[in-house]
N, C-alpha and C. Protein backbone atom coordinates (compact mmCIF):
# COMPACT_ATOMS: atom_id res chain seq x y z
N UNK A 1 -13.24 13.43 22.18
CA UNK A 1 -12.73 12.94 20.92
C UNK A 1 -13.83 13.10 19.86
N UNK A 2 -13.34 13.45 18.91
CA UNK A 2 -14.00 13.82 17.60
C UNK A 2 -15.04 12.33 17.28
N UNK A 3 -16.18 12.18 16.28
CA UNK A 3 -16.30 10.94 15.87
C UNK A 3 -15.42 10.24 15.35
N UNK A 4 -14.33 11.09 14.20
CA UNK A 4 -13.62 10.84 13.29
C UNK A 4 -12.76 9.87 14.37
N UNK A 5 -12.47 10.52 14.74
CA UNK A 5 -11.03 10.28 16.41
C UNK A 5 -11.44 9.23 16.80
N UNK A 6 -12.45 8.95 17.30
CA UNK A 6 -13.05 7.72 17.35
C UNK A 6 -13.12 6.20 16.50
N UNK A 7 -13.33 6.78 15.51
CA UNK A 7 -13.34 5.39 14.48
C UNK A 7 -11.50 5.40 14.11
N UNK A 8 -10.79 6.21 13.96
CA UNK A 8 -9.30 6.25 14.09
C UNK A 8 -8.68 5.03 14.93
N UNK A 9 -9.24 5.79 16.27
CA UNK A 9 -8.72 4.95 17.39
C UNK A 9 -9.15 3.15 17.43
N UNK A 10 -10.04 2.98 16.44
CA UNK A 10 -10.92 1.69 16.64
C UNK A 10 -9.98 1.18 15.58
N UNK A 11 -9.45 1.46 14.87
CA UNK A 11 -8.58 1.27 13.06
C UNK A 11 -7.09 1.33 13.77
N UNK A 12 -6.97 1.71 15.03
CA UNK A 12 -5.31 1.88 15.26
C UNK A 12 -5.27 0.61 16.01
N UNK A 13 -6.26 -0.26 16.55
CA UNK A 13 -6.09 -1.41 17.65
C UNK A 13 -6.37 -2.38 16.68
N UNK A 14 -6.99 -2.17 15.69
CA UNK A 14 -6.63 -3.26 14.42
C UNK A 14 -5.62 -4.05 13.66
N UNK A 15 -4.86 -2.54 13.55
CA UNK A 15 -3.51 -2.33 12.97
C UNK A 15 -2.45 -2.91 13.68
N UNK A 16 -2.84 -2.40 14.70
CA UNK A 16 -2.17 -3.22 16.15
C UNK A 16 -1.94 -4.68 15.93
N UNK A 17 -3.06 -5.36 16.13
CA UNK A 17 -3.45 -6.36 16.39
C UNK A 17 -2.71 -7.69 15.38
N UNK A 18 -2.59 -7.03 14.25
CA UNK A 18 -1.55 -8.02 12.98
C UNK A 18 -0.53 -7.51 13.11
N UNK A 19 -0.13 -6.44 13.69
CA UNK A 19 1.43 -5.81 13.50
C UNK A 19 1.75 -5.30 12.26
N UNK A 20 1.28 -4.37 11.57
CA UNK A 20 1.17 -3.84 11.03
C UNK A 20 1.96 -2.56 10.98
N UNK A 21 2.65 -2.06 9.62
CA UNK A 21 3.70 -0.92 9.64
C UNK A 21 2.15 0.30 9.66
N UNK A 22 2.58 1.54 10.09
CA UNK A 22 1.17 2.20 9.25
C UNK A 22 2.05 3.69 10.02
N UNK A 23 1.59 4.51 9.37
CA UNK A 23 1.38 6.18 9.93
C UNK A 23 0.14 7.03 9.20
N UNK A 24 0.56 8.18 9.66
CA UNK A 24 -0.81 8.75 9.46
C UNK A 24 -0.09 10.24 9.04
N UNK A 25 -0.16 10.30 7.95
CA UNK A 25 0.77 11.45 7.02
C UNK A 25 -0.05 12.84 7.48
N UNK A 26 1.23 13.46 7.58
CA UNK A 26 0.28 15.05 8.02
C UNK A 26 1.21 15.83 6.70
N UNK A 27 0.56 16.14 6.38
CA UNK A 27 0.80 16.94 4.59
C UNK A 27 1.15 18.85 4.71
N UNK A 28 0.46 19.09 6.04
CA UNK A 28 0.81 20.63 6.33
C UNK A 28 1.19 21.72 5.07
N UNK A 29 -0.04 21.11 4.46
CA UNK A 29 0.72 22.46 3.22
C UNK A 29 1.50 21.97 1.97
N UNK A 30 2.21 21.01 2.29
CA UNK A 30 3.56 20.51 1.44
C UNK A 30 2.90 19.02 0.75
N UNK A 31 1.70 18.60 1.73
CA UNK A 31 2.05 17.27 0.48
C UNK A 31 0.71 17.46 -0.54
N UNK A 32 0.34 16.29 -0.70
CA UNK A 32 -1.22 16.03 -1.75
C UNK A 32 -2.40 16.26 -1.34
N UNK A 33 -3.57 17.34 -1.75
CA UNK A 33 -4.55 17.06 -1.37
C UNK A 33 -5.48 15.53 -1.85
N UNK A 34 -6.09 15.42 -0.47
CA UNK A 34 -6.71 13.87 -0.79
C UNK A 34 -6.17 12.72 -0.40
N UNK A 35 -4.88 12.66 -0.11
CA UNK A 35 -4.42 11.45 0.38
C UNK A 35 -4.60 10.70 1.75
N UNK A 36 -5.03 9.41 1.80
CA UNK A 36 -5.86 8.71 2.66
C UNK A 36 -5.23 9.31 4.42
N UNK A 37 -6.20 9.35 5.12
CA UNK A 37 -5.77 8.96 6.56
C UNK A 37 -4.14 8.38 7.19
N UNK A 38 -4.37 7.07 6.93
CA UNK A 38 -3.46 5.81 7.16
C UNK A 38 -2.52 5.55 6.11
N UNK A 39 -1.63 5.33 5.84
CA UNK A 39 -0.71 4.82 5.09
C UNK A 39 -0.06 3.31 5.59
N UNK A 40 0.13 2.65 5.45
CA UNK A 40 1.07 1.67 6.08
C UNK A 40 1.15 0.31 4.80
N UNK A 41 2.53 -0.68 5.57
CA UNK A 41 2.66 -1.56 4.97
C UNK A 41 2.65 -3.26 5.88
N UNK A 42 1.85 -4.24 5.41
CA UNK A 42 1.52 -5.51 5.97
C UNK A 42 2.58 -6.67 5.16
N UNK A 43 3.43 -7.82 5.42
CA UNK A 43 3.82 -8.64 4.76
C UNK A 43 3.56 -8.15 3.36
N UNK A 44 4.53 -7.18 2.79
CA UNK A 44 5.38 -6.63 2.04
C UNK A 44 3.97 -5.97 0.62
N UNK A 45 2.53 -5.71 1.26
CA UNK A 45 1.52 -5.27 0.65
C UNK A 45 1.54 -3.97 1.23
N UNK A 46 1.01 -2.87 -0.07
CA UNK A 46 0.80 -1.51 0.67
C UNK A 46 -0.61 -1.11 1.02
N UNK A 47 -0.92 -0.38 1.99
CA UNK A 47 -2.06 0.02 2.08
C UNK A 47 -2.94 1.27 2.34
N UNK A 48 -3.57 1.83 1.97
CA UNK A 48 -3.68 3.22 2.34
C UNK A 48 -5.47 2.88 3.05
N UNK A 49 -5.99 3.55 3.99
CA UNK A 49 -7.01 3.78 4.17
C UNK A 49 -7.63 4.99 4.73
N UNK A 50 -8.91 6.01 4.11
CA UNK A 50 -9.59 6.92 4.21
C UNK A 50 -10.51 6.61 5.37
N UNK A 51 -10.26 7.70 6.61
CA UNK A 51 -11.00 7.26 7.36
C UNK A 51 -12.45 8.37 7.70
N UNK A 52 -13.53 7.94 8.11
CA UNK A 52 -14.43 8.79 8.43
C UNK A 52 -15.53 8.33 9.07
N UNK A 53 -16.16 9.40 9.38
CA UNK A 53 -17.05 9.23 10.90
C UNK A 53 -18.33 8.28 10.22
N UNK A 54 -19.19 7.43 10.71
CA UNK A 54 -19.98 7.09 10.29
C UNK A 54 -21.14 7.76 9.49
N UNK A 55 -21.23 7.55 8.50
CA UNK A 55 -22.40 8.42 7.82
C UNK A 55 -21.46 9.01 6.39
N UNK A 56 -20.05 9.51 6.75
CA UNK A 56 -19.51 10.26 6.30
C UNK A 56 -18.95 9.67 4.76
N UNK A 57 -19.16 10.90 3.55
CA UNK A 57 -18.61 10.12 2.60
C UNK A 57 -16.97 10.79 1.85
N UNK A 58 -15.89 10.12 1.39
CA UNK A 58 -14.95 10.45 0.67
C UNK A 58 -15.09 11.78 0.02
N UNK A 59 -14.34 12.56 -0.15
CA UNK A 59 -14.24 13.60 -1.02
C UNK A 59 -14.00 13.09 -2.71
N UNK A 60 -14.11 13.97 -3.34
CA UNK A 60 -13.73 13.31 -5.05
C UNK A 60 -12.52 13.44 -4.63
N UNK A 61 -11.65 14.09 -4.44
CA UNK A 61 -10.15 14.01 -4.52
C UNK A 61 -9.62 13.03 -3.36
N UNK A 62 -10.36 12.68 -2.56
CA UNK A 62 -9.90 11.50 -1.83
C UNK A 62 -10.41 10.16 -2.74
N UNK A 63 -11.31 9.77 -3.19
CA UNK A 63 -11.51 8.96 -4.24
C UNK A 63 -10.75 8.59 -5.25
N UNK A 64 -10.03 10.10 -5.73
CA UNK A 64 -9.23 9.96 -6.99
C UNK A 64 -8.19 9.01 -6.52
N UNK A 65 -7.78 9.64 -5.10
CA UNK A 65 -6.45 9.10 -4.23
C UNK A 65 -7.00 7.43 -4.31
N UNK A 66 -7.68 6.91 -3.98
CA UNK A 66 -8.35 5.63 -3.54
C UNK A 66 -8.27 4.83 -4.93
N UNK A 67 -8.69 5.54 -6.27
CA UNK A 67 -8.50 4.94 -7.08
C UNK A 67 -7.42 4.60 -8.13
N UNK A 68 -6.44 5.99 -7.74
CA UNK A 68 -4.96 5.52 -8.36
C UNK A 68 -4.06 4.50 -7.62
N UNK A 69 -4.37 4.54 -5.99
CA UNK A 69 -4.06 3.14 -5.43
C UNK A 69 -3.95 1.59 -5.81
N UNK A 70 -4.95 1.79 -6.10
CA UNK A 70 -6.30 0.46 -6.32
C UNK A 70 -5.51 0.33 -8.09
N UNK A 71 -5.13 1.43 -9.13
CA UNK A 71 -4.48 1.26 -10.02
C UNK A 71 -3.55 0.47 -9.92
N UNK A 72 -2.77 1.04 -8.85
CA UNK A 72 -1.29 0.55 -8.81
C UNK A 72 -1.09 -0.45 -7.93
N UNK A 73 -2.31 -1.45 -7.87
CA UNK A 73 -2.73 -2.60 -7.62
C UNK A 73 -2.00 -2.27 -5.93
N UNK A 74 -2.41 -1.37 -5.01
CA UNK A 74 -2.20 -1.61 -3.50
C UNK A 74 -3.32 -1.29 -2.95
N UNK A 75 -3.75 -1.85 -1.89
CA UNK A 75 -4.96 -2.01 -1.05
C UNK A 75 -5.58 -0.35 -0.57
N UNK A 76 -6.69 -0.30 -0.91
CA UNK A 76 -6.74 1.30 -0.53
C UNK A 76 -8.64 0.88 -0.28
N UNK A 77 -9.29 2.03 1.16
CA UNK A 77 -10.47 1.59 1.05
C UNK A 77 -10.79 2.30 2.18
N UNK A 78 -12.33 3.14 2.36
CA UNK A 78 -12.68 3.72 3.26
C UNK A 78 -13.21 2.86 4.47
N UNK A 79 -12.79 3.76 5.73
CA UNK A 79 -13.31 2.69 6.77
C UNK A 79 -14.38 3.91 7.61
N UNK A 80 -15.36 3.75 8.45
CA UNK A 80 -15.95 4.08 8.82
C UNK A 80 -16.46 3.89 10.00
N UNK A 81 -15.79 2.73 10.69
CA UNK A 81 -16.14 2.29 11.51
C UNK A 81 -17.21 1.23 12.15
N UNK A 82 -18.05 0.99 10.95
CA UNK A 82 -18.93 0.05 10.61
C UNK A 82 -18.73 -1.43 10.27
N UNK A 83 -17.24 -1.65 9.42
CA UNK A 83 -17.20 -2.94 8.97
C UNK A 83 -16.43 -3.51 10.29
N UNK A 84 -16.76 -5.02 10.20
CA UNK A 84 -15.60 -5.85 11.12
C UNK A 84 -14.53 -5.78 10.66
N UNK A 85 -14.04 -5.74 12.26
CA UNK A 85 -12.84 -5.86 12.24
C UNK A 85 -12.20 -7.15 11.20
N UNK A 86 -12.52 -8.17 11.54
CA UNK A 86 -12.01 -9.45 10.39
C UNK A 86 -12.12 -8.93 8.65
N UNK A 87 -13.02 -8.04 8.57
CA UNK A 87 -13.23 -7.37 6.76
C UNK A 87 -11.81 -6.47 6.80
N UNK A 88 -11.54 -6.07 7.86
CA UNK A 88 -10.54 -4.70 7.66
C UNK A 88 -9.82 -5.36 7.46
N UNK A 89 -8.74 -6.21 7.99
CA UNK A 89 -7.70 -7.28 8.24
C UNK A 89 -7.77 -8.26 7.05
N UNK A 90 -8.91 -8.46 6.49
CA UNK A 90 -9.39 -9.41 5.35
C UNK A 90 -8.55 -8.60 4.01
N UNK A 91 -8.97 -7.25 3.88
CA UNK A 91 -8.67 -6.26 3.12
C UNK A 91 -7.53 -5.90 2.83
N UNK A 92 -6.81 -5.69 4.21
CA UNK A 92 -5.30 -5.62 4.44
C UNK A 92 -4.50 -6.44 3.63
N UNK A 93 -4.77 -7.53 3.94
CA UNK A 93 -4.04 -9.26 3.93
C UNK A 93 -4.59 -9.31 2.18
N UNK A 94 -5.22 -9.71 2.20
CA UNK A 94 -5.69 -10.42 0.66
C UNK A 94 -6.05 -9.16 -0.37
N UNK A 95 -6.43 -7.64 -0.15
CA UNK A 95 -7.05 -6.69 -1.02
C UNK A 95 -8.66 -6.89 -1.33
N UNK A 96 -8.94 -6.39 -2.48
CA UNK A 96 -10.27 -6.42 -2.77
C UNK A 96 -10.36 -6.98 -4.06
């Protein structure tokens, strides 16, 4: 498994864990460049999150994605595998 694959898999037992709606958009050509990893929805909040290997940083066009989110007042935020679990879920639930 990739690193990426790794911190994925650590973000999918999270997601899990509150019951959480979520997928993971595959764009093949047809959709947006930049758009987060994760998509999903928690007690009726949306959320998008960019995922990447530790160390690793956002693209500008994943940023842009992160920040028209964050416009349209829904939870959007890179994970890396570094923060607790309780920050991710914190994030989810309440935003930033």
């Amino acid at each position: 498994m990739t690193p990426e694959g790794i911190v994925k898999s650590k973000l999918v037992t999270i997601l899990k864990s509150i019951g959480a709606y979520y997928f993971f958009p595959a764009t093949h050509g047809y959709g947006r460049s930049g758009v987060p990893d994760v998509v999903g929805c928690y007690d009726g909040g949306f959320f998008a999150i960019e995922v990447k290997a530790e160390g690793k940083k956002p693209t500008a066009l994943q940023e842009n994605e992160i920040r028209q989110i964050v416009l349209q007042r829904g939870v959007a935020f890179v994970y890396d595998g570094t923060m607790s679990d309780d920050k991710v879920i914190q994030l989810i639930i309440e935003g930033e």
